[in-house]
Protein backbone atom coordinates (compact mmCIF):
# COMPACT_ATOMS: atom_id res chain seq x y z
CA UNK A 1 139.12 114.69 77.92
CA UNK A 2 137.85 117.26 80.62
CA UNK A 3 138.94 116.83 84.28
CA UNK A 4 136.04 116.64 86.19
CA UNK A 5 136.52 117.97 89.72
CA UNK A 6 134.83 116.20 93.05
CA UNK A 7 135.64 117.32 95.66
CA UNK A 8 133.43 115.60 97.98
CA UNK A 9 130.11 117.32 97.18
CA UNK A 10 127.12 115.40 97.14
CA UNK A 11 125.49 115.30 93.70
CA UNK A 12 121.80 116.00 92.86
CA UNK A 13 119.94 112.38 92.45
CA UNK A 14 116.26 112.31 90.55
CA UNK A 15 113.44 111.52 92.38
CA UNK A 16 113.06 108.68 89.85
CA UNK A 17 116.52 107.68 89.62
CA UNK A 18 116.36 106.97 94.04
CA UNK A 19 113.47 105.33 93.79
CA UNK A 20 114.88 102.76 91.07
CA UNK A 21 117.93 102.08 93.15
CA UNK A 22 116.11 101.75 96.30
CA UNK A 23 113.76 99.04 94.58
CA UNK A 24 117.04 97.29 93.17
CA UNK A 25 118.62 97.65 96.97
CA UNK A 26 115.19 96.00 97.96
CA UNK A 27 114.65 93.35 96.00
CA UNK A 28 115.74 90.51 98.23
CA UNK A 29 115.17 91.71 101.56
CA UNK A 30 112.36 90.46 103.86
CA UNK A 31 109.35 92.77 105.43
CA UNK A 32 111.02 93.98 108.69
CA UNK A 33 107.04 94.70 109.79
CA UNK A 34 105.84 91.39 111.83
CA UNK A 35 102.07 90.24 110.48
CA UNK A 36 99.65 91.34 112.36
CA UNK A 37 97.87 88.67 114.68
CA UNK A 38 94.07 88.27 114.57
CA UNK A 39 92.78 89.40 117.79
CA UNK A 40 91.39 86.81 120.23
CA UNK A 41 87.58 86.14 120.66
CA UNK A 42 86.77 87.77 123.78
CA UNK A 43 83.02 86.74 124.00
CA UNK A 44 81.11 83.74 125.55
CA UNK A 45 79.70 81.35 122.71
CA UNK A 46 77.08 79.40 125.19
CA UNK A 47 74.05 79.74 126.44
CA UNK A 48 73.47 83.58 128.22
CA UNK A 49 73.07 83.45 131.63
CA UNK A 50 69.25 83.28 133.52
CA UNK A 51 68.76 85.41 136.02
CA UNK A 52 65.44 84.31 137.70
């Protein structure tokens, strides 16, 4: 059996293979993004004001 030497250098990872383990590492995490809030009504609903 050949000896196969590491000696600390970082290996060469498909672009596929990351994105695999990333959706594995992923799986059971929760959004860290908040949901966005609707934003609040700023407008009168009544009658418009008279101006006589």
């Amino acid at each position: 059996m050949a000896q196969i030497n590491n000696n600390g250098a970082a290996r060469s990872v498909s672009t596929q293979d990351f994105n695999e383990r990333v959706k594995r590492a992923l799986v059971d995490k929760h959004d860290p993004q908040p949901k966005a809030k609707a934003a609040p009504r700023r407008f009168r609903t009544g009658a418009p004001n008279t101006a006589d």
